[in-house]
Protein backbone atom coordinates (compact mmCIF):
# COMPACT_ATOMS: atom_id res chain seq x y z
CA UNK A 1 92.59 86.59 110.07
CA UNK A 2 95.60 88.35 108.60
CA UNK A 3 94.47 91.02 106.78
CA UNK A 4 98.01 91.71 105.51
CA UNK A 5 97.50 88.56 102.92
CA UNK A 6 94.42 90.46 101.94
CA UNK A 7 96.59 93.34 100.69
CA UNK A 8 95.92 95.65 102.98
CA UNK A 9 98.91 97.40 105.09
CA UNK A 10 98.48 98.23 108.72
CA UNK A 11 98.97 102.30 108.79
CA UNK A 12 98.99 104.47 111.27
CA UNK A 13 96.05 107.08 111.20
CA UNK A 14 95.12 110.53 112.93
CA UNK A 15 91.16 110.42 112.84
CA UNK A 16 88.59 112.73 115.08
CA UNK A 17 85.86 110.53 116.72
CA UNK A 18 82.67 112.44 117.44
CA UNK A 19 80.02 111.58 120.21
CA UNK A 20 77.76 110.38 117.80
CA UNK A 21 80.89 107.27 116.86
CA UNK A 22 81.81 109.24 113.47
CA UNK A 23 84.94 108.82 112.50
CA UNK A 24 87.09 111.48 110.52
CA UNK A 25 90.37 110.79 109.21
CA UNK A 26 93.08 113.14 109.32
CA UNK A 27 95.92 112.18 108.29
CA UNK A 28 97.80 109.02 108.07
CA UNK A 29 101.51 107.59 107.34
CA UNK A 30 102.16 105.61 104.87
CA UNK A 31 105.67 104.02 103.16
CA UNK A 32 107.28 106.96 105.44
CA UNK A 33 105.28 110.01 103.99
CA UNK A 34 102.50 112.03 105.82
CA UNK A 35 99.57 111.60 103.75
CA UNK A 36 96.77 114.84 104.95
CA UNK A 37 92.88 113.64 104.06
CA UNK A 38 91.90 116.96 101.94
CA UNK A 39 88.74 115.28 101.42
CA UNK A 40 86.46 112.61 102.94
CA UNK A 41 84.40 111.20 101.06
CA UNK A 42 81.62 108.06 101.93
CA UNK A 43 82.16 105.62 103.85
CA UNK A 44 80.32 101.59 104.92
CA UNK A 45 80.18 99.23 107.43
CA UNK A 46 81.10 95.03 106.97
CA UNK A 47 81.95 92.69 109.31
CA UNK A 48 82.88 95.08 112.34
CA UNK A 49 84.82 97.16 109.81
CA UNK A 50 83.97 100.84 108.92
CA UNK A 51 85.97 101.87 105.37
CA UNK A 52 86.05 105.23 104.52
CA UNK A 53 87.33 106.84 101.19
CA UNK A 54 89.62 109.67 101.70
CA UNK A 55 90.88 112.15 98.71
CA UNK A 56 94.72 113.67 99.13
CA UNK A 57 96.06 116.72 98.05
CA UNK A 58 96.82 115.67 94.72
CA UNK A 59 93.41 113.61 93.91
CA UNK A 60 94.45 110.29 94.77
CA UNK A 61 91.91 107.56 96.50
CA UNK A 62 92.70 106.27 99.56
CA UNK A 63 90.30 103.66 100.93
CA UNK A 64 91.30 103.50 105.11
CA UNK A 65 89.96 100.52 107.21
CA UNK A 66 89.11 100.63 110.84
CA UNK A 67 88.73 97.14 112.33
CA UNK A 68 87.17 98.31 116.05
CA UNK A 69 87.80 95.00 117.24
CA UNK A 70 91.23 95.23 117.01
CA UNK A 71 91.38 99.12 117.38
CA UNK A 72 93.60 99.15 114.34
CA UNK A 73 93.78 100.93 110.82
CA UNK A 74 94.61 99.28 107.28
CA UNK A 75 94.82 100.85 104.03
CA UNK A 76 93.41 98.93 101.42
CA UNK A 77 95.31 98.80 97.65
CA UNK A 78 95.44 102.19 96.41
CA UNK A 79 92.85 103.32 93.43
CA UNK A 80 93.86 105.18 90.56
CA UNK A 81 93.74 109.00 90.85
CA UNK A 82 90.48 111.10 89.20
CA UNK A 83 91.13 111.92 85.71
CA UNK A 84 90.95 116.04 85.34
CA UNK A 85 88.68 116.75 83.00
């Protein structure tokens, strides 16, 4: 399947895995910037894929995809940033 038609963008991503399989992102890179993963926030399983939402620096969404059968990381279309209240 190419997931790129799907609108996601392969990315590369610095995650920690734990000995329990959790998976903590980072950082990742993405259109040339360093992107740091302030927050994590939850994250699902479908279809051999774990996505996990991840909160910059300035409040934006990021939802990252890990595809373990291909050992490979996609970043789904950007969501809007949180309204301050």
């Amino acid at each position: 399947m190419n997931r790129h038609v799907l609108g996601r963008e392969p990315i590369e991503v610095k995650a920690r895995f734990d000995e329990q399989g959790n998976i903590t992102p980072l950082e990742f890179v993405w259109k040339g910037s360093r992107i740091v993963a302030a927050s994590v926030g939850r994250s699902w399983e479908t279809a051999g894929e774990r996505h996990i939402l991840t909160l910059d620096l300035q409040a934006q969404v990021y939802e990252l995809i890990f595809v373990s059968a291909e050992g490979r990381w996609y970043l789904a279309p950007p969501k809007q940033p949180l309204s301050k209240a």
